[in-house]
Protein backbone atom coordinates (compact mmCIF):
# COMPACT_ATOMS: atom_id res chain seq x y z
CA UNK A 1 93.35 95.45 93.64
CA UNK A 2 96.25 93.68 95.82
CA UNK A 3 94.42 90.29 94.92
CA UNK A 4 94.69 91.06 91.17
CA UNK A 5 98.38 92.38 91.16
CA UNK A 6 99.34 89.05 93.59
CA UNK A 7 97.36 86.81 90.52
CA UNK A 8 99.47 88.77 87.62
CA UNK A 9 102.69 87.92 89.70
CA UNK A 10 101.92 84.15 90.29
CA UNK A 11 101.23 84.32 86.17
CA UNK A 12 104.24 86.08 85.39
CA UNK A 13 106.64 83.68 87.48
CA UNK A 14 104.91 80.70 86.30
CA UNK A 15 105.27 81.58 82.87
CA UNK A 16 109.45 82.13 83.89
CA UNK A 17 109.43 78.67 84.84
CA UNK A 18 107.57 77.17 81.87
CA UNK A 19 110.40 79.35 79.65
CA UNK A 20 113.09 77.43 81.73
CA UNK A 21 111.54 74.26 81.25
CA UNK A 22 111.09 74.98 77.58
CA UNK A 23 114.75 75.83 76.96
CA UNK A 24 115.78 72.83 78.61
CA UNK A 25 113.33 71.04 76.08
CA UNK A 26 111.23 69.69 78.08
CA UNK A 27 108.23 70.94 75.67
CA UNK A 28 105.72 69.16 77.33
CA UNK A 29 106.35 70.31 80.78
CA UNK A 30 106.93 73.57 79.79
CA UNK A 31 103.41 73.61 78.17
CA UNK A 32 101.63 72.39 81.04
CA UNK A 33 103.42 74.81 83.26
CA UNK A 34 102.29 77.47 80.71
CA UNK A 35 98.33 76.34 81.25
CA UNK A 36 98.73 76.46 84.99
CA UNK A 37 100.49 79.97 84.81
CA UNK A 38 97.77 81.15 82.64
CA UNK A 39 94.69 79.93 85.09
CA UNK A 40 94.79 83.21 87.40
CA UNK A 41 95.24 85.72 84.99
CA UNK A 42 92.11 84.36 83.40
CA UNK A 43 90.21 84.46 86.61
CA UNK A 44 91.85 88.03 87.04
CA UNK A 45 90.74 88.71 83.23
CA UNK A 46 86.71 87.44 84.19
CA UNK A 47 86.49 89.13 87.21
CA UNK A 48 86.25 85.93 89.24
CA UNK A 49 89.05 87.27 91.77
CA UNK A 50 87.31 90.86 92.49
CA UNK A 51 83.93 89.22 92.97
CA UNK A 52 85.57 86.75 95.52
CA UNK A 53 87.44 89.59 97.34
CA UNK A 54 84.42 91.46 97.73
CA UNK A 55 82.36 88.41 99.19
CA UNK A 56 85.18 87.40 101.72
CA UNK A 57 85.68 90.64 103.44
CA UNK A 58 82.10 91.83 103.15
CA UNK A 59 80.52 91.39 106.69
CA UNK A 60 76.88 90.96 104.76
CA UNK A 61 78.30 87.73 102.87
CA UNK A 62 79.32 86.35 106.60
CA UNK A 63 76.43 87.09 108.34
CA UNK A 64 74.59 85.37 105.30
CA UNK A 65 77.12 82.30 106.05
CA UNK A 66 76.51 82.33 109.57
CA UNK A 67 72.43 82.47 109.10
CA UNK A 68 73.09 79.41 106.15
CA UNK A 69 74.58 77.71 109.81
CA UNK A 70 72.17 78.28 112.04
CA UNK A 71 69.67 76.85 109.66
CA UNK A 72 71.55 73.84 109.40
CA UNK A 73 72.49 73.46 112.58
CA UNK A 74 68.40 73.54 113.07
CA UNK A 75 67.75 70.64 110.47
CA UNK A 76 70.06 68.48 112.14
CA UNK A 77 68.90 69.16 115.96
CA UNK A 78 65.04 68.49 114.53
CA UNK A 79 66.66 65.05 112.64
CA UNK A 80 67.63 63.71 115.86
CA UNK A 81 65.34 64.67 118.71
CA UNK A 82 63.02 63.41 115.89
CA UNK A 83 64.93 59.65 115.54
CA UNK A 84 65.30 59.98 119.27
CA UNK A 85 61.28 60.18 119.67
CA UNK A 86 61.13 56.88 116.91
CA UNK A 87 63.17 55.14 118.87
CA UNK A 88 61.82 55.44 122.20
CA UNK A 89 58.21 54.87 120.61
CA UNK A 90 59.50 51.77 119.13
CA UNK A 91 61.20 50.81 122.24
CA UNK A 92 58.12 50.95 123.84
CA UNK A 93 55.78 49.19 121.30
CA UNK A 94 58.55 45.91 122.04
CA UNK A 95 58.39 45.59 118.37
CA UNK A 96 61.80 47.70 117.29
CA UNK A 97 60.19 49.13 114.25
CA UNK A 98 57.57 52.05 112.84
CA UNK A 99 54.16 51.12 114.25
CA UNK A 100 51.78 51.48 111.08
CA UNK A 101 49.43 54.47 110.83
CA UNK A 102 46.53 52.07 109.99
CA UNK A 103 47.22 48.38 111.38
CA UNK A 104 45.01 46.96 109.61
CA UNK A 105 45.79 48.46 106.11
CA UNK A 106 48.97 45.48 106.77
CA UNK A 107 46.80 42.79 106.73
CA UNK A 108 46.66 41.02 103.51
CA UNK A 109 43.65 42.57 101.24
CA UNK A 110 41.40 39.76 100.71
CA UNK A 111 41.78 37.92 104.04
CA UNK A 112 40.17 34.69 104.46
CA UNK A 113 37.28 35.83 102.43
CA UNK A 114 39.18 35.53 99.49
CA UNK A 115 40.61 32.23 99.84
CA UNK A 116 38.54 29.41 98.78
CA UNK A 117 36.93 27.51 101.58
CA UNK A 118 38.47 23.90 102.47
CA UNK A 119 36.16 21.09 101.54
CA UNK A 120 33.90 18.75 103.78
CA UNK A 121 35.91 15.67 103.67
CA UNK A 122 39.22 16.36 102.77
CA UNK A 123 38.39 16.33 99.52
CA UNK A 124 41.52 18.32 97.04
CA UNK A 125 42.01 21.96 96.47
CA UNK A 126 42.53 23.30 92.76
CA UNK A 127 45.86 22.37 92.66
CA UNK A 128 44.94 18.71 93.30
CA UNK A 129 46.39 19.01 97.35
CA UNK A 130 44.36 18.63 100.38
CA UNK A 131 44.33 22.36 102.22
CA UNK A 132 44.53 22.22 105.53
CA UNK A 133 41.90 24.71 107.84
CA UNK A 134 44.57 27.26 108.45
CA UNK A 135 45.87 27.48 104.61
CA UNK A 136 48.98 27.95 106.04
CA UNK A 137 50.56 25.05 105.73
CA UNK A 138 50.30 24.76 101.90
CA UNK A 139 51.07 28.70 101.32
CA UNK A 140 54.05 28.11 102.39
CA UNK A 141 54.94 24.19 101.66
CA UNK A 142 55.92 25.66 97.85
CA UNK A 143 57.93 28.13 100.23
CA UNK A 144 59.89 25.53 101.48
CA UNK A 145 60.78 23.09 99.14
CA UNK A 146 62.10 26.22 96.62
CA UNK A 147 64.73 26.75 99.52
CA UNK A 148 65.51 22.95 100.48
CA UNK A 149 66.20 22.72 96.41
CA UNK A 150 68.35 25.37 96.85
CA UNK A 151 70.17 24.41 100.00
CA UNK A 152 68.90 26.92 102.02
């Protein structure tokens, strides 16, 4: 009840100053003065002010804050004894990053089997080069001359 009677006086006075503002014709002002005035004695009007009252001095609503907490509080303690655990992990694999579940699922899917074989001889690939044993070398000559072109 004090909550509504304390939003009907903040109305009332603001609508006094948006009269004031209004005879001194300053329309505009007075208007907007007018539609802040009018903004709690529509929450009054709704009921948005009682249900508000009634959550901040009801002990359930606080409790109910205080559990919403605690919960969080939880999350975030898990989070970091969890990144704490990832980092030592990675720490000790000397890598500084995730080790994979599976290892192998990294390596490339067709692996040298799907590569053609290099030629007795020397002879060219399909793309008219010679390929080395490794295959390495031509992978990544393309690699290379994409970023000298580019200055990199």
């Amino acid at each position: 009840m004090l909550a509504e009677t304390l939003c009907a006086a903040v109305s009332a006075a603001g609508l006094g100053v948006a009269a004031v503002a209004a005879y001194r014709k300053r329309f505009l002002t007075a208007a907007r003065i007018a539609a802040y005035a009018l903004v709690p004695l529509g929450l009054v009007l709704t009921g948005v002010v009682e249900w508000a009252a009634g959550t901040v001095f009801s002990p359930t609503a606080w409790v109910g804050v205080g559990v919403l907490g605690a919960a969080c509080g939880l999350f975030m303690a898990t989070r970091a004894v969890e990144r704490r655990r990832l980092a030592k992990a990675s720490a000790q694999d000397g890598a500084g990053h995730r080790s994979a579940v599976a290892p192998s699922a990294s390596a490339p899917a067709l692996g040298k089997a799907g590569r053609p074989a290099a030629q007795p001889g020397g002879t060219a690939g399909p793309r008219g080069r010679k390929q080395s044993d490794a295959g390495t070398d031509d992978d990544f000559s393309d690699i290379e001359a994409i970023l000298k072109k580019h200055g990199i």
